[in-house]
Protein backbone atom coordinates (compact mmCIF):
# COMPACT_ATOMS: atom_id res chain seq x y z
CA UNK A 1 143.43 72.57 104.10
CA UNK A 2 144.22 73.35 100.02
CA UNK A 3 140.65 71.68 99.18
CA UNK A 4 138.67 74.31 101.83
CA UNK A 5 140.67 76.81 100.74
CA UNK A 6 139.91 76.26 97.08
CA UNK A 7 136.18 75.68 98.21
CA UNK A 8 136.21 79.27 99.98
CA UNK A 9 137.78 80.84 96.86
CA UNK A 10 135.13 79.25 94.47
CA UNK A 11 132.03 80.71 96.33
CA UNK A 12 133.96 83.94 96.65
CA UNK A 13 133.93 83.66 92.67
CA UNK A 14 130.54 82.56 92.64
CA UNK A 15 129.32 85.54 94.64
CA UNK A 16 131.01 87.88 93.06
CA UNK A 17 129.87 86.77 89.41
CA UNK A 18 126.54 86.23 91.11
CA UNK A 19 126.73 90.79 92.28
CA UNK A 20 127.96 91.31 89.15
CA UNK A 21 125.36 89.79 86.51
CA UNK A 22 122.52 91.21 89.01
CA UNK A 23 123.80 94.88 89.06
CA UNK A 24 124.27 95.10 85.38
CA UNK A 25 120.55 93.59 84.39
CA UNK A 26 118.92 96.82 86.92
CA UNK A 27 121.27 98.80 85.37
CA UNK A 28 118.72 99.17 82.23
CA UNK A 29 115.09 97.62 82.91
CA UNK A 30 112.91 97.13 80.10
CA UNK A 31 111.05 99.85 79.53
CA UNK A 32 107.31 99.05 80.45
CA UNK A 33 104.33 100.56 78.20
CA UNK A 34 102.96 103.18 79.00
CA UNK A 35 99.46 101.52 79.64
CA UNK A 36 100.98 98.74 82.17
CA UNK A 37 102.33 101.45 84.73
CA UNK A 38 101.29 102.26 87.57
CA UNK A 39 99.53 105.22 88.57
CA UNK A 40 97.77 106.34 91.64
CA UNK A 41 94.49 106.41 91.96
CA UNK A 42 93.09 105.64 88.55
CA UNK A 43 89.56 104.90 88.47
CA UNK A 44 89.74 103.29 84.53
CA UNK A 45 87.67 100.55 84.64
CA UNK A 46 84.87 102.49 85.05
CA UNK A 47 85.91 104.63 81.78
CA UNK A 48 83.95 102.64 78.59
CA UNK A 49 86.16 101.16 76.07
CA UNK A 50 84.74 103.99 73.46
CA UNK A 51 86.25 106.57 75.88
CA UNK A 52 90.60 106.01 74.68
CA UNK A 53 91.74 109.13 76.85
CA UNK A 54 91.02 111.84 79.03
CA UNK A 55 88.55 114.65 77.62
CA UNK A 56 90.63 117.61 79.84
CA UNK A 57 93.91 117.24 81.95
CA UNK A 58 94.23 119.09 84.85
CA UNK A 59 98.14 119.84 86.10
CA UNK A 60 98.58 119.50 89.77
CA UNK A 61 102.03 121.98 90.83
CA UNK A 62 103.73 123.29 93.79
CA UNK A 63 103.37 126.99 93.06
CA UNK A 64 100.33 128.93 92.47
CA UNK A 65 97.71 128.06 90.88
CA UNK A 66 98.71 124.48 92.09
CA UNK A 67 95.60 122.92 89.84
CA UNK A 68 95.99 124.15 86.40
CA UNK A 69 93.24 125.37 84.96
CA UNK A 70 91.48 125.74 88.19
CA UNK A 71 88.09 125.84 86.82
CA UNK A 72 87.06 123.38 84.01
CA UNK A 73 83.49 122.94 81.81
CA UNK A 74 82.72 119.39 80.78
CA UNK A 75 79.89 117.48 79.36
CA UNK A 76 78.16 115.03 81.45
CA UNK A 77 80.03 111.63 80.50
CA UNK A 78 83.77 113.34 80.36
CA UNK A 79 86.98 112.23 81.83
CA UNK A 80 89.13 114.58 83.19
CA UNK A 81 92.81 113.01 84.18
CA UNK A 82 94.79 114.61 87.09
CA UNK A 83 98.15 114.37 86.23
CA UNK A 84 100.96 115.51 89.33
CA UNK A 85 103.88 117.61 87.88
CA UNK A 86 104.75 119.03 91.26
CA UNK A 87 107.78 117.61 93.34
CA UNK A 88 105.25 116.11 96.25
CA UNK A 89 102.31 114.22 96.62
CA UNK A 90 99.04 115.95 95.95
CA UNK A 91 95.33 114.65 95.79
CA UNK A 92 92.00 115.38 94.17
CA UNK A 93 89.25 115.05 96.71
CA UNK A 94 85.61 116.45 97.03
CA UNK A 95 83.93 114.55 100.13
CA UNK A 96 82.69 116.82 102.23
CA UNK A 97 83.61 115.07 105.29
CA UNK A 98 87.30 115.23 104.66
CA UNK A 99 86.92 119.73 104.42
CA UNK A 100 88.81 121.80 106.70
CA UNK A 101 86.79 124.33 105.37
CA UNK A 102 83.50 123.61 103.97
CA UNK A 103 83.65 125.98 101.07
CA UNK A 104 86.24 124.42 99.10
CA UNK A 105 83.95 121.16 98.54
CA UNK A 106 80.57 121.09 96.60
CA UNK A 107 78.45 118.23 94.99
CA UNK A 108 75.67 118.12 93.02
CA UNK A 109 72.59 116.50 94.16
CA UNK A 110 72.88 112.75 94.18
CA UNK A 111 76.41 113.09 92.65
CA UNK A 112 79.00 110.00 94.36
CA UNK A 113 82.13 111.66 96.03
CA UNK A 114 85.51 111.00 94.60
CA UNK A 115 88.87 110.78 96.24
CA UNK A 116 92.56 109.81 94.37
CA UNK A 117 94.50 109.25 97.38
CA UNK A 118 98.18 110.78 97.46
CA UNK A 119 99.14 111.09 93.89
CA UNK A 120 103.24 111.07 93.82
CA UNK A 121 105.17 113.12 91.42
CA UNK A 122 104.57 111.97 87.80
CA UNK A 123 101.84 109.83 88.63
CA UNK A 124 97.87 110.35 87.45
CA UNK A 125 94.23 110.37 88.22
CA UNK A 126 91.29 109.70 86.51
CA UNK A 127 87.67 110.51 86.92
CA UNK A 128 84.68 110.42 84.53
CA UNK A 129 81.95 112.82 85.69
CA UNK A 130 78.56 111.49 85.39
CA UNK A 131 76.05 113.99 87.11
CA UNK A 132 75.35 117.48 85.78
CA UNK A 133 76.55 120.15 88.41
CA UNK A 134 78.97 122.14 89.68
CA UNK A 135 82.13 120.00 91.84
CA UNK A 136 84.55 121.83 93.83
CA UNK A 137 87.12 119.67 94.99
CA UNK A 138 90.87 120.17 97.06
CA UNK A 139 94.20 118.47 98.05
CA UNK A 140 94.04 116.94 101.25
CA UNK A 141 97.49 118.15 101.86
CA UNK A 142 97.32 121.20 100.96
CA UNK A 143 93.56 122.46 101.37
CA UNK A 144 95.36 125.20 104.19
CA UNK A 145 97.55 126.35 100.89
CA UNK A 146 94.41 127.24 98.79
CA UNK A 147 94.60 123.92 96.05
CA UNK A 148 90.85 123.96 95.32
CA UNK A 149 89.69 123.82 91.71
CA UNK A 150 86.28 123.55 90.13
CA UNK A 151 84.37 121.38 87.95
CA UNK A 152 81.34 122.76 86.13
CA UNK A 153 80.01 119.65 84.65
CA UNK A 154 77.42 120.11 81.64
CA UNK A 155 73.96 118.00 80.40
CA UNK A 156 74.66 115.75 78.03
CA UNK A 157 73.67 117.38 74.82
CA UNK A 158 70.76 115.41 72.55
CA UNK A 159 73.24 114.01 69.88
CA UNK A 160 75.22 112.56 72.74
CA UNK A 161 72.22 110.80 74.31
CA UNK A 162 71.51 109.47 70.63
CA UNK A 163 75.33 108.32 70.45
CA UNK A 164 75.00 106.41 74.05
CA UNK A 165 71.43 104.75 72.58
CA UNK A 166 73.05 103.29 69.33
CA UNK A 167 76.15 102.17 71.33
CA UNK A 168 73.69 100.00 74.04
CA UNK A 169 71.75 99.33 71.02
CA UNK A 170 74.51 97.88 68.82
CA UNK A 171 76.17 96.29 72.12
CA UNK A 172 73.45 95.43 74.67
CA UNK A 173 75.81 93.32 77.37
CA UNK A 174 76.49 96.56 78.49
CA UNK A 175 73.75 98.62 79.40
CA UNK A 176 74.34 97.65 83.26
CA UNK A 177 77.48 99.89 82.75
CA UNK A 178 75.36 102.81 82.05
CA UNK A 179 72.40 102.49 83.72
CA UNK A 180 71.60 106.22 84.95
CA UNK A 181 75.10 107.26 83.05
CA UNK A 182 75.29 109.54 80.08
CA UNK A 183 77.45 108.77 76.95
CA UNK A 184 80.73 109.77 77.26
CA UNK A 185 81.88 113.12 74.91
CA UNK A 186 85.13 112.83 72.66
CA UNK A 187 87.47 115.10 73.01
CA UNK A 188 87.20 118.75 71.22
């Protein structure tokens, strides 16, 4: 009876050494760079290695206006990141066939639609614009609320057509990534 006894008491050890060592290593996680994290949504691997962040950030809030700045002028070739600093999920969407009301969505001719699915709290979206034109896009969520915000996406201006024709020039293994596309813009 002493030998189970001791047996019981040694696992009782065990598992409590085991609870212990396991709650104090999540206690502080490593901290993980800011390039490995997860975000929602984030369309970068269509973003070219030239382009190292976004050109314009859009905030996505809970009060009014819930995108901030609700109307934004790029160049053809820009990225413009989402980021949500709200306390719920939000989303950047322009497909016409996800509208309540067809008014708050508009696409150029030709232009692909674009949606981020829910973006949590903290979390980020990416999109590089391609097609000159005007997009309106909303959230999903809250389309009823009034989130809609604007796009007014510019030609690419002569020096930045130059710019993408020495880049495919000096690097032609990727001109099937920009076939149609126009050279992405640095940030001003």
């Amino acid at each position: 009876m002493c030998a189970s006894l001791r047996s019981y008491a040694l696992i009782a050890v065990i598992l409590l050494l085991a609870t212990l060592f396991a709650s104090r290593a999540d206690a502080n996680p490593p901290e993980v760079p800011a390039l490995m994290r997860a975000t929602s949504g984030d369309n970068t691997a269509s973003i070219p290695p030239e382009v190292t962040g976004p050109t314009a950030i859009v905030k996505m809030s809970d009060d009014m206006p819930m995108y901030q700045p609700s109307s934004l002028m790029i160049r053809a070739g820009q990225t413009v990141e989402w980021v949500n600093t709200g306390q719920v999920s939000h989303s950047v969407v322009d497909d016409p066939a996800k509208a309540g009301k067809s008014e708050d969505v508009l696409l150029p001719s030709g232009a692909p639609t674009f949606f981020s699915g829910n973006v949590m709290p903290g979390a980020k979206y990416r999109y590089t614009f391609l097609t000159p034109g005007t997009y309106r896009y909303f959230c999903m969520s809250h389309e009823m609320d009034a989130m809609v915000g604007e796009i007014i996406v510019q030609p690419p201006t002569p020096a930045d057509v130059a710019r993408e024709a020495t880049q495919l020039k000096s690097q032609p293994w990727r001109a099937s990534e920009h076939q149609g596309a126009q050279a992405p813009v640095e940030s001003r």
